[in-house]
PDB file of N, CA and C in Angstrom:
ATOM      1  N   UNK A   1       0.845  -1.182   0.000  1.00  0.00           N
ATOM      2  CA  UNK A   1       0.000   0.000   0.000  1.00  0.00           C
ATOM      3  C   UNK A   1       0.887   1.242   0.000  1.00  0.00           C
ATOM      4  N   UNK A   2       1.107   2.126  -0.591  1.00  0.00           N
ATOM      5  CA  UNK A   2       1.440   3.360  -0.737  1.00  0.00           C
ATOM      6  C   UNK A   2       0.949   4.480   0.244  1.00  0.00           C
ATOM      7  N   UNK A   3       2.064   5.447   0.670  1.00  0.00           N
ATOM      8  CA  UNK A   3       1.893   6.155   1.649  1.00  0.00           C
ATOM      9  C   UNK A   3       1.232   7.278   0.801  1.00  0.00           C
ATOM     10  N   UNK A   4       0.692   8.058   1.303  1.00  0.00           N
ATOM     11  CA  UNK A   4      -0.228   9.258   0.731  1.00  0.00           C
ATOM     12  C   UNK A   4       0.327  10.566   1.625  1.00  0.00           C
ATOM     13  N   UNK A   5      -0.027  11.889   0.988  1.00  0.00           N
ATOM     14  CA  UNK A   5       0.337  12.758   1.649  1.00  0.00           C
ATOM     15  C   UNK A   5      -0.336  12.987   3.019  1.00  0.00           C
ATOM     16  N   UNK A   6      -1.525  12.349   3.019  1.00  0.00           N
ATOM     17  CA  UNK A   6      -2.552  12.759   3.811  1.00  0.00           C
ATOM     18  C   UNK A   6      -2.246  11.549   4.951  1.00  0.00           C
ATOM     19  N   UNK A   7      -1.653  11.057   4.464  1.00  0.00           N
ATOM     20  CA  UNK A   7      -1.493   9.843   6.015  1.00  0.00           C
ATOM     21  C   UNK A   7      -0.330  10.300   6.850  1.00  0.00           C
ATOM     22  N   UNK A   8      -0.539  10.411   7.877  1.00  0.00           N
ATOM     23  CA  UNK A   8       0.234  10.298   9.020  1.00  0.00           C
ATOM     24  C   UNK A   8       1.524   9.506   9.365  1.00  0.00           C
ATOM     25  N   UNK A   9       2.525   9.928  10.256  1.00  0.00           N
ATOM     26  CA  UNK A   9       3.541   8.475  10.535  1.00  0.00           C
ATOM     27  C   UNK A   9       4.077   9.439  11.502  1.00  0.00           C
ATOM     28  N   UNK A  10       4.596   9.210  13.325  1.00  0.00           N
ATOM     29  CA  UNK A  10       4.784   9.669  13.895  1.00  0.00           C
ATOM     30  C   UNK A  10       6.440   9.485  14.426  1.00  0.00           C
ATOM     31  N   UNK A  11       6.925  10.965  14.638  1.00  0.00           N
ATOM     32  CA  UNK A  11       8.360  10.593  14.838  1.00  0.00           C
ATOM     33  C   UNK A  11       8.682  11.221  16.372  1.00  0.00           C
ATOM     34  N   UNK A  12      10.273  10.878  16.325  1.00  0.00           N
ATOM     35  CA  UNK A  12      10.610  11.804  17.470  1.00  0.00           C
ATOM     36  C   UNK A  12      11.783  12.207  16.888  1.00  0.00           C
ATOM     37  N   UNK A  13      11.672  13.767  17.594  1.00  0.00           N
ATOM     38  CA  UNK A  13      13.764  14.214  17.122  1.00  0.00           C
ATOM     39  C   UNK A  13      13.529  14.915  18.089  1.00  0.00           C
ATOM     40  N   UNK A  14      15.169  14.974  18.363  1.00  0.00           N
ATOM     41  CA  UNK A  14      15.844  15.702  19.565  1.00  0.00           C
ATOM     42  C   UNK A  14      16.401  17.018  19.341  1.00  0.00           C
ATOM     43  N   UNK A  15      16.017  17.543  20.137  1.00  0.00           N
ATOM     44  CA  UNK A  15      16.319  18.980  20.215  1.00  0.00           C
ATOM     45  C   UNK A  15      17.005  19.716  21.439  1.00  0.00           C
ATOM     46  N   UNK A  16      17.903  20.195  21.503  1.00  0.00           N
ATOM     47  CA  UNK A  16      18.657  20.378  22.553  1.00  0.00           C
ATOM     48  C   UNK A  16      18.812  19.063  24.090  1.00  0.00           C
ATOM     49  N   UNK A  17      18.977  18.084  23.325  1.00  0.00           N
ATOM     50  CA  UNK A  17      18.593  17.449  24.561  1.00  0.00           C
ATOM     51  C   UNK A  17      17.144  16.851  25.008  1.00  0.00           C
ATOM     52  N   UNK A  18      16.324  17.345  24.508  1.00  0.00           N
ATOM     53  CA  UNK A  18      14.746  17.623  24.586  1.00  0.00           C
ATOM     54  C   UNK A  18      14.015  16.231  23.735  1.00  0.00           C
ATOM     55  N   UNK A  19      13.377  15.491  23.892  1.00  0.00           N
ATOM     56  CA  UNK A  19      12.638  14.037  22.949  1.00  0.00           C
ATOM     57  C   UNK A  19      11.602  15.061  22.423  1.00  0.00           C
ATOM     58  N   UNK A  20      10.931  15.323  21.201  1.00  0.00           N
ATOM     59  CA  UNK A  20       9.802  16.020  21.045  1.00  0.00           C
ATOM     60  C   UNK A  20       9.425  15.112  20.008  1.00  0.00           C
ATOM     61  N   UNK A  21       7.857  14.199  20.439  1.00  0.00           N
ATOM     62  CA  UNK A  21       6.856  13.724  19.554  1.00  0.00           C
ATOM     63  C   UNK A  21       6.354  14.444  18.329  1.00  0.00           C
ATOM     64  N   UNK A  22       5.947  13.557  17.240  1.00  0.00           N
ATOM     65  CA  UNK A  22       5.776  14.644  16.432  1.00  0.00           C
ATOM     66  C   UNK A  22       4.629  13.661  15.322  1.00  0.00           C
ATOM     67  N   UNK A  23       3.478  13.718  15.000  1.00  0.00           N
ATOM     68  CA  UNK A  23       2.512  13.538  14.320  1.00  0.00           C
ATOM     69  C   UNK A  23       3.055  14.239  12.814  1.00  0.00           C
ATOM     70  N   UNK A  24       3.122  13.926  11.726  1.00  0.00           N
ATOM     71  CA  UNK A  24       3.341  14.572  10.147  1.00  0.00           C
ATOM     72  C   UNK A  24       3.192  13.777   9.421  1.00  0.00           C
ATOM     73  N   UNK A  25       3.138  14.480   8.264  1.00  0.00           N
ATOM     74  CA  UNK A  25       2.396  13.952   7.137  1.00  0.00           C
ATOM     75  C   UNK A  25       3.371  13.448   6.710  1.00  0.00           C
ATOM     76  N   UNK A  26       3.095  11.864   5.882  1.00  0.00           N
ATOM     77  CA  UNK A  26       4.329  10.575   5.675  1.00  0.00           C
ATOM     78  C   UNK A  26       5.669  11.630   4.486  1.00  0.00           C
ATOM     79  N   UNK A  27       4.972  13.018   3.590  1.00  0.00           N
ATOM     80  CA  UNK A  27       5.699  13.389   2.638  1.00  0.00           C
ATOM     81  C   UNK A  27       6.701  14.217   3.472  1.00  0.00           C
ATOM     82  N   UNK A  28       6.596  14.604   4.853  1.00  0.00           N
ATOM     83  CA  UNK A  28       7.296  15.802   5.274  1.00  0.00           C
ATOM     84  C   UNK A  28       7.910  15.318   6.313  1.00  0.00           C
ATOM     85  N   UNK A  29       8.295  13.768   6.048  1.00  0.00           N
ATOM     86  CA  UNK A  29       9.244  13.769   7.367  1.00  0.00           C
ATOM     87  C   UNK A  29      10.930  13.959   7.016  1.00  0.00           C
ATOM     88  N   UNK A  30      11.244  13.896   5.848  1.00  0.00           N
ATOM     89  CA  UNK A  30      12.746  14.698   5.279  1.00  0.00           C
ATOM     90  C   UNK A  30      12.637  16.023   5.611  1.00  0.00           C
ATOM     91  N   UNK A  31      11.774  16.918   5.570  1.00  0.00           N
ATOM     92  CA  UNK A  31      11.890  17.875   5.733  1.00  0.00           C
ATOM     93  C   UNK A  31      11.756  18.343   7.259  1.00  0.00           C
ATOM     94  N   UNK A  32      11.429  17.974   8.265  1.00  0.00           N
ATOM     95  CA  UNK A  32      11.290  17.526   9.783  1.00  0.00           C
ATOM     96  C   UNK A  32      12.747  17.094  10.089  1.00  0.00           C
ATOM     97  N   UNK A  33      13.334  16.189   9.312  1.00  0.00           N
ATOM     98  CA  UNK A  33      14.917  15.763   9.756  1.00  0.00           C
ATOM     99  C   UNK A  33      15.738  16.737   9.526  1.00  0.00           C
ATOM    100  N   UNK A  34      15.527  17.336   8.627  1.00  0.00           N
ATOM    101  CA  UNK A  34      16.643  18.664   7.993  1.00  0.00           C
ATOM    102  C   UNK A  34      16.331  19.694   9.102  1.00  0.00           C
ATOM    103  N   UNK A  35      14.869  19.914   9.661  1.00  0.00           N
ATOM    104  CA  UNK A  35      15.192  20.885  10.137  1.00  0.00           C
ATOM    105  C   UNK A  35      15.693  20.713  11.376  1.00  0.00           C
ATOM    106  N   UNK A  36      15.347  19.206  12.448  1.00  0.00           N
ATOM    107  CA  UNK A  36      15.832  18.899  13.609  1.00  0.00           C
ATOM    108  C   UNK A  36      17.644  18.714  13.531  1.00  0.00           C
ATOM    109  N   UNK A  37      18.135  18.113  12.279  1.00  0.00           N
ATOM    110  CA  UNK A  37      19.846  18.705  11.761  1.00  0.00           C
ATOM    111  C   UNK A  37      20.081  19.847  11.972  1.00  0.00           C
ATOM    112  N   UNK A  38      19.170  21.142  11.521  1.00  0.00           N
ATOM    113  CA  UNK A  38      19.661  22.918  11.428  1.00  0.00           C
ATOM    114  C   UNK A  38      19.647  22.727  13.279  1.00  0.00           C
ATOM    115  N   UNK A  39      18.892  22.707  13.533  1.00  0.00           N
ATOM    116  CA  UNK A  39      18.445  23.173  14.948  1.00  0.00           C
ATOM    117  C   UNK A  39      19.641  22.339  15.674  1.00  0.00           C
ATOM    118  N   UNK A  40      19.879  21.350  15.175  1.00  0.00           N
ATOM    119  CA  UNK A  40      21.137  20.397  16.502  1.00  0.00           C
ATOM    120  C   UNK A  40      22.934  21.306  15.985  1.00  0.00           C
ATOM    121  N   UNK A  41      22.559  21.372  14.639  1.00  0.00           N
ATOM    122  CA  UNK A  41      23.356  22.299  14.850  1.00  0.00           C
ATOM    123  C   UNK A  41      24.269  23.690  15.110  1.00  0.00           C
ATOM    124  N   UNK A  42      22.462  24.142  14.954  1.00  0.00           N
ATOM    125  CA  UNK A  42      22.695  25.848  15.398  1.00  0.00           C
ATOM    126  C   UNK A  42      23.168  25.745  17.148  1.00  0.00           C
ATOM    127  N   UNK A  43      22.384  24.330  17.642  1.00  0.00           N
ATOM    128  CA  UNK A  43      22.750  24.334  18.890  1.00  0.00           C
ATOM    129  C   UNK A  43      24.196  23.648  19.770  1.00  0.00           C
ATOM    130  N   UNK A  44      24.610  23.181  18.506  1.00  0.00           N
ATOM    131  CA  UNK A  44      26.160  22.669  18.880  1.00  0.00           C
ATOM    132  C   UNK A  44      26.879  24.181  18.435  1.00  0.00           C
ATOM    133  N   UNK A  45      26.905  24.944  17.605  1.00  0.00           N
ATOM    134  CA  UNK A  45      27.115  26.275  17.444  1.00  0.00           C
ATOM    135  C   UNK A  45      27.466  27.092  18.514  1.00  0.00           C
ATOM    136  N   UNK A  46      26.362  26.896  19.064  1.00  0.00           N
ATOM    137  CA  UNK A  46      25.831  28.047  20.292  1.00  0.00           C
ATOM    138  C   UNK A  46      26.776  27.667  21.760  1.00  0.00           C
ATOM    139  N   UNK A  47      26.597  25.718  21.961  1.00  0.00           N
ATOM    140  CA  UNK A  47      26.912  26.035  22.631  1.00  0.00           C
ATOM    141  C   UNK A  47      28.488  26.255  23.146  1.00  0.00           C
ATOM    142  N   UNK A  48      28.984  26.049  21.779  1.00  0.00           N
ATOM    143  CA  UNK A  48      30.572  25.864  21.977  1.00  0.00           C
ATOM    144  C   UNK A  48      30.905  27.643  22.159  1.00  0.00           C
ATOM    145  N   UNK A  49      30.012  28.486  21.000  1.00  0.00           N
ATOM    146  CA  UNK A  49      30.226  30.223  21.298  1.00  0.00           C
ATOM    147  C   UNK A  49      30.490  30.506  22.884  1.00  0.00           C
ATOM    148  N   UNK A  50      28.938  30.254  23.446  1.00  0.00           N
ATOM    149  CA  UNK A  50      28.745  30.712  25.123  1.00  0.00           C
ATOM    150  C   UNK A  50      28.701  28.891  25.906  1.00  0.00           C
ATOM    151  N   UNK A  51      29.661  28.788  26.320  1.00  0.00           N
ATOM    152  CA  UNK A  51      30.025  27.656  26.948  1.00  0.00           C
ATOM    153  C   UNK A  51      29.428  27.616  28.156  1.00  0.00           C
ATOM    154  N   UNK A  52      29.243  28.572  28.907  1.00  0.00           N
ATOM    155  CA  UNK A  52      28.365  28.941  30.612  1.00  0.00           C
ATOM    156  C   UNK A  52      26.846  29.130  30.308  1.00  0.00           C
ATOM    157  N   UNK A  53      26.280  28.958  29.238  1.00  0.00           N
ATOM    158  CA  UNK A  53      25.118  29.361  29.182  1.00  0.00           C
ATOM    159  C   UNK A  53      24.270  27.556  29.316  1.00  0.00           C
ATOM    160  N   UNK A  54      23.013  27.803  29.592  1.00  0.00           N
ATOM    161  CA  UNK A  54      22.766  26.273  30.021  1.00  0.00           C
ATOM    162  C   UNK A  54      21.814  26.080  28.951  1.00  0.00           C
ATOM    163  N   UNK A  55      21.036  24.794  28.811  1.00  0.00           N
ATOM    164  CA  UNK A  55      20.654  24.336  27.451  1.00  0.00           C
ATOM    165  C   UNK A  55      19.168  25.166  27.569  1.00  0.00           C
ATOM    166  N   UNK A  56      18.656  25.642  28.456  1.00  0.00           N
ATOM    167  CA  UNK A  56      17.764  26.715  28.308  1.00  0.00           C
ATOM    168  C   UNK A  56      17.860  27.736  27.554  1.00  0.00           C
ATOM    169  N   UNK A  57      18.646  28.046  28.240  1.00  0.00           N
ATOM    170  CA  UNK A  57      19.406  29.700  27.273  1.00  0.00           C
ATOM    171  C   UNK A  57      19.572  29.623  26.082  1.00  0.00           C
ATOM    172  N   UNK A  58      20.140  28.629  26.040  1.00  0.00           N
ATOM    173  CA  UNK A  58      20.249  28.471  23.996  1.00  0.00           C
ATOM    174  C   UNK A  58      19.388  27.809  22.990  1.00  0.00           C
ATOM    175  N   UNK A  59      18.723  27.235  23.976  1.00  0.00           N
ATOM    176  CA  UNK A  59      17.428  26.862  23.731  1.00  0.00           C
ATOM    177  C   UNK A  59      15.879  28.360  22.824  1.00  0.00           C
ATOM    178  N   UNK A  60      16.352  29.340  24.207  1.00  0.00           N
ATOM    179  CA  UNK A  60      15.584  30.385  23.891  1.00  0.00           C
ATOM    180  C   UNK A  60      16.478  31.395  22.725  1.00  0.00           C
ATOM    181  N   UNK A  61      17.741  31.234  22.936  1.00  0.00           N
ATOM    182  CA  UNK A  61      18.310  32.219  21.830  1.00  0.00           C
ATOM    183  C   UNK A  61      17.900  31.518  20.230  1.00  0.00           C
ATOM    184  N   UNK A  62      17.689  30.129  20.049  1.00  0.00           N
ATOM    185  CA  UNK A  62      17.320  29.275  18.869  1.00  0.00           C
ATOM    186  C   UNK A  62      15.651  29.732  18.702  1.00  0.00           C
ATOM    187  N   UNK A  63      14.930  29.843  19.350  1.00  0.00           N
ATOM    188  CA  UNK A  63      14.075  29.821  19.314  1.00  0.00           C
ATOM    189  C   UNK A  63      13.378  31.262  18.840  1.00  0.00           C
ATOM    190  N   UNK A  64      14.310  32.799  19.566  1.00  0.00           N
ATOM    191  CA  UNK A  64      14.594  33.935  18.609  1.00  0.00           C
ATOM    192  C   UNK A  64      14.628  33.820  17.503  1.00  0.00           C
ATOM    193  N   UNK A  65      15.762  33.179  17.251  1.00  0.00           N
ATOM    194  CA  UNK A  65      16.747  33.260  16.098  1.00  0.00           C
ATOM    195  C   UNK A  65      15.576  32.923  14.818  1.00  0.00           C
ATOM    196  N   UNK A  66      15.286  31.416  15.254  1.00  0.00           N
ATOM    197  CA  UNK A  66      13.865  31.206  14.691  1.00  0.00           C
ATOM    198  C   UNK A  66      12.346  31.900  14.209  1.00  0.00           C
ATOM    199  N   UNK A  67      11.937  32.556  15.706  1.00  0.00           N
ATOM    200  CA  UNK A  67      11.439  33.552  15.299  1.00  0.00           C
ATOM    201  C   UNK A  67      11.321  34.909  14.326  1.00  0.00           C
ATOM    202  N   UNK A  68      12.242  35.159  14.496  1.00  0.00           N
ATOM    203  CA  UNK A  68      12.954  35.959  13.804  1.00  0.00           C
ATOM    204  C   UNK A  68      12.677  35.954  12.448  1.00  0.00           C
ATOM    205  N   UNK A  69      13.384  34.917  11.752  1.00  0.00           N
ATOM    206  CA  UNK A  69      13.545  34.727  10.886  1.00  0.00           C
ATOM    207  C   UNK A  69      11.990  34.656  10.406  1.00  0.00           C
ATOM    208  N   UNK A  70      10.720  33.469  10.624  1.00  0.00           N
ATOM    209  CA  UNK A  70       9.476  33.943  10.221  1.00  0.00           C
ATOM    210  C   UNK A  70       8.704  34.959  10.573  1.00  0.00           C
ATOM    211  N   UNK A  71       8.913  36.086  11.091  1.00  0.00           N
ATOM    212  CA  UNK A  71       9.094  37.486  11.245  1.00  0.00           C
ATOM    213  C   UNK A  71       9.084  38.022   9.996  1.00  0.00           C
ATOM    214  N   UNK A  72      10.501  37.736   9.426  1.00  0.00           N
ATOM    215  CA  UNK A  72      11.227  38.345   8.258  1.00  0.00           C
ATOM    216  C   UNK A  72      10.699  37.708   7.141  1.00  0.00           C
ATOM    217  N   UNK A  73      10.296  36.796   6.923  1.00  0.00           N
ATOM    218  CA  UNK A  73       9.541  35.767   6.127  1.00  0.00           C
ATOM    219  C   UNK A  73       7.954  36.303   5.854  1.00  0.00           C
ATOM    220  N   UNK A  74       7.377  36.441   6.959  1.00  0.00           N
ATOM    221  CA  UNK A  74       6.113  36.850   6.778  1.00  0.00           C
ATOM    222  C   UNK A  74       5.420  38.188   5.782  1.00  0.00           C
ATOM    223  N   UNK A  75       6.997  38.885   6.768  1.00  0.00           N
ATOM    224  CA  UNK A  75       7.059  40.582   5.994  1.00  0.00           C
ATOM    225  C   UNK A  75       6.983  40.684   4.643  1.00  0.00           C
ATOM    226  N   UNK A  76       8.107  40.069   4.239  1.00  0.00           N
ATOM    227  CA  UNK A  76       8.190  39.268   3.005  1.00  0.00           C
ATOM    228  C   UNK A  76       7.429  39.245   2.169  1.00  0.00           C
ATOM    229  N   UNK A  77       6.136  38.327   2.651  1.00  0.00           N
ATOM    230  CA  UNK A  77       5.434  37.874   2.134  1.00  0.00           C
ATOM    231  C   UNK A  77       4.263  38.552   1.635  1.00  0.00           C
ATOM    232  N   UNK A  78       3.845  39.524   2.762  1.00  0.00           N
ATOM    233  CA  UNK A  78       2.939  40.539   2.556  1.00  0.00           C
ATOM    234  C   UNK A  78       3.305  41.565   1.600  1.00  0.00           C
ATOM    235  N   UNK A  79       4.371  41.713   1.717  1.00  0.00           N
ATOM    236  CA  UNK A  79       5.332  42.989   0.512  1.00  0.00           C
ATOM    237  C   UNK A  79       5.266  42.552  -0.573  1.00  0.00           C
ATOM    238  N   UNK A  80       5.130  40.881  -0.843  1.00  0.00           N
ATOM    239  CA  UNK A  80       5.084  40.100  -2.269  1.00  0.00           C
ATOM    240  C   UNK A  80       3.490  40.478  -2.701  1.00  0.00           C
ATOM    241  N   UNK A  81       2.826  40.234  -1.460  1.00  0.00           N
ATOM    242  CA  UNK A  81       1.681  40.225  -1.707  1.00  0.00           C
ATOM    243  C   UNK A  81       0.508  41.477  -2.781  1.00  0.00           C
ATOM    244  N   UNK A  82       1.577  42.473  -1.711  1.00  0.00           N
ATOM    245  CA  UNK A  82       1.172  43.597  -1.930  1.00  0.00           C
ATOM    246  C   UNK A  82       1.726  44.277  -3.425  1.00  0.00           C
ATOM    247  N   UNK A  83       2.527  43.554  -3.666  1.00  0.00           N
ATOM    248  CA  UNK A  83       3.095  44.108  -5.230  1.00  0.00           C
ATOM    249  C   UNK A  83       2.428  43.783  -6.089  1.00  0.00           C
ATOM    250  N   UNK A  84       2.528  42.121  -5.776  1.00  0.00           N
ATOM    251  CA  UNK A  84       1.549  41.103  -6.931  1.00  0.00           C
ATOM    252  C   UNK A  84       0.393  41.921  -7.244  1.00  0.00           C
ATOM    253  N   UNK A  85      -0.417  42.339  -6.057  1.00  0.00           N
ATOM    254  CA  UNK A  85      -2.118  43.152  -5.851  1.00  0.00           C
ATOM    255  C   UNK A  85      -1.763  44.657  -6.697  1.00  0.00           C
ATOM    256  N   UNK A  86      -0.794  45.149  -6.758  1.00  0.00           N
ATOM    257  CA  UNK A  86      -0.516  46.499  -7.648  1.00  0.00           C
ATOM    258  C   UNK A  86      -0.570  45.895  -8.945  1.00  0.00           C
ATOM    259  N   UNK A  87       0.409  45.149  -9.478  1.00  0.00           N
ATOM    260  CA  UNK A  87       0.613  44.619 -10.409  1.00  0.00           C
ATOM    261  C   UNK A  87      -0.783  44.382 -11.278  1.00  0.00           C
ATOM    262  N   UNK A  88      -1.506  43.084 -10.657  1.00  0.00           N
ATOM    263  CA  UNK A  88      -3.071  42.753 -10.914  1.00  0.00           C
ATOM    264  C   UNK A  88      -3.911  44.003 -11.349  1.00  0.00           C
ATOM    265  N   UNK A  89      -3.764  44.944 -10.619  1.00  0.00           N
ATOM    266  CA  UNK A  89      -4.606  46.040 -10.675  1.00  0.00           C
ATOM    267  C   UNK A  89      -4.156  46.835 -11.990  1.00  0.00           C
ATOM    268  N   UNK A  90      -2.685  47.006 -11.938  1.00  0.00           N
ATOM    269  CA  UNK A  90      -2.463  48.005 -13.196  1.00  0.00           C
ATOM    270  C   UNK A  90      -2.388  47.168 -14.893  1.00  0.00           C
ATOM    271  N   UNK A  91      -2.655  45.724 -14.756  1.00  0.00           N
ATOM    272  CA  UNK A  91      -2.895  44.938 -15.701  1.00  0.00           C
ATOM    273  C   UNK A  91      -4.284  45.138 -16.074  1.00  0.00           C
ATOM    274  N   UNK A  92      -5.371  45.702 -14.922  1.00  0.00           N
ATOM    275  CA  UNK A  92      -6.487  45.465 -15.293  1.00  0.00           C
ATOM    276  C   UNK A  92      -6.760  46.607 -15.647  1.00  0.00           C
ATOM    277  N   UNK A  93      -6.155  47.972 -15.503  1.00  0.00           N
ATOM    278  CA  UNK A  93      -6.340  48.803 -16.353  1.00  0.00           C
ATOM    279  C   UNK A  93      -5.770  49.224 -17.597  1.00  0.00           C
ATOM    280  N   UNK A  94      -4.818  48.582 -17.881  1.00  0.00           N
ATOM    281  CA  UNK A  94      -4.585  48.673 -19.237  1.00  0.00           C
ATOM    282  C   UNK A  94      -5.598  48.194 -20.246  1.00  0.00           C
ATOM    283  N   UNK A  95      -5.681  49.044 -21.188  1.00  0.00           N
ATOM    284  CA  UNK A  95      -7.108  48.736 -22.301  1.00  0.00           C
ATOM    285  C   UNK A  95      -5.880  48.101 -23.358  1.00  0.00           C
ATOM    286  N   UNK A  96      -6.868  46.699 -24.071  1.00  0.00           N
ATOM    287  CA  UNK A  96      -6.220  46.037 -24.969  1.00  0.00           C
ATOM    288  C   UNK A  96      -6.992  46.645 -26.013  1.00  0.00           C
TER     289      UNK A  96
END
């Protein structure tokens, strides 16, 4: 039987130390490993930078960092959005 996007398969990856369960869809669990890889190693990164800081701390600076970034992503997105919607509009006034 063939896995479907829509079916389920449940994993675990580690994150700072941390077991986190995880329910996803059978197509997105490569992409779930890549990102629990970025994250183990932003956090081997981190903690070799600040060596006194405890797996909390870098825990929350990853989790910024993260933030952050779909922050910047979102903005992004709306600015795409908002061009595309100019764009649309000045297509629809041009007379053919």
């Amino acid at each position: 039987m063939a896995m479907y996007d829509s079916e389920k398969v449940n994993m675990e990856i580690n994150i700072g130390g941390q077991t986190v369960k995880l329910t996803v869809p059978f197509l997105k669990q490569e992409f779930v490993r890549d990102t629990e890889t970025e994250i183990g190693s932003l956090f081997s990164s981190l903690r070799k930078k600040f060596p006194r800081k405890d797996e909390r701390e870098l825990l929350a600076m990853i989790i910024y960092q993260y933030a952050s970034y779909y922050r910047e992503l979102l903005g992004r997105h709306e600015e795409a959005l908002r061009l595309a919607r100019d764009c649309d509009e000045r297509l629809d006034r041009i007379e053919v």
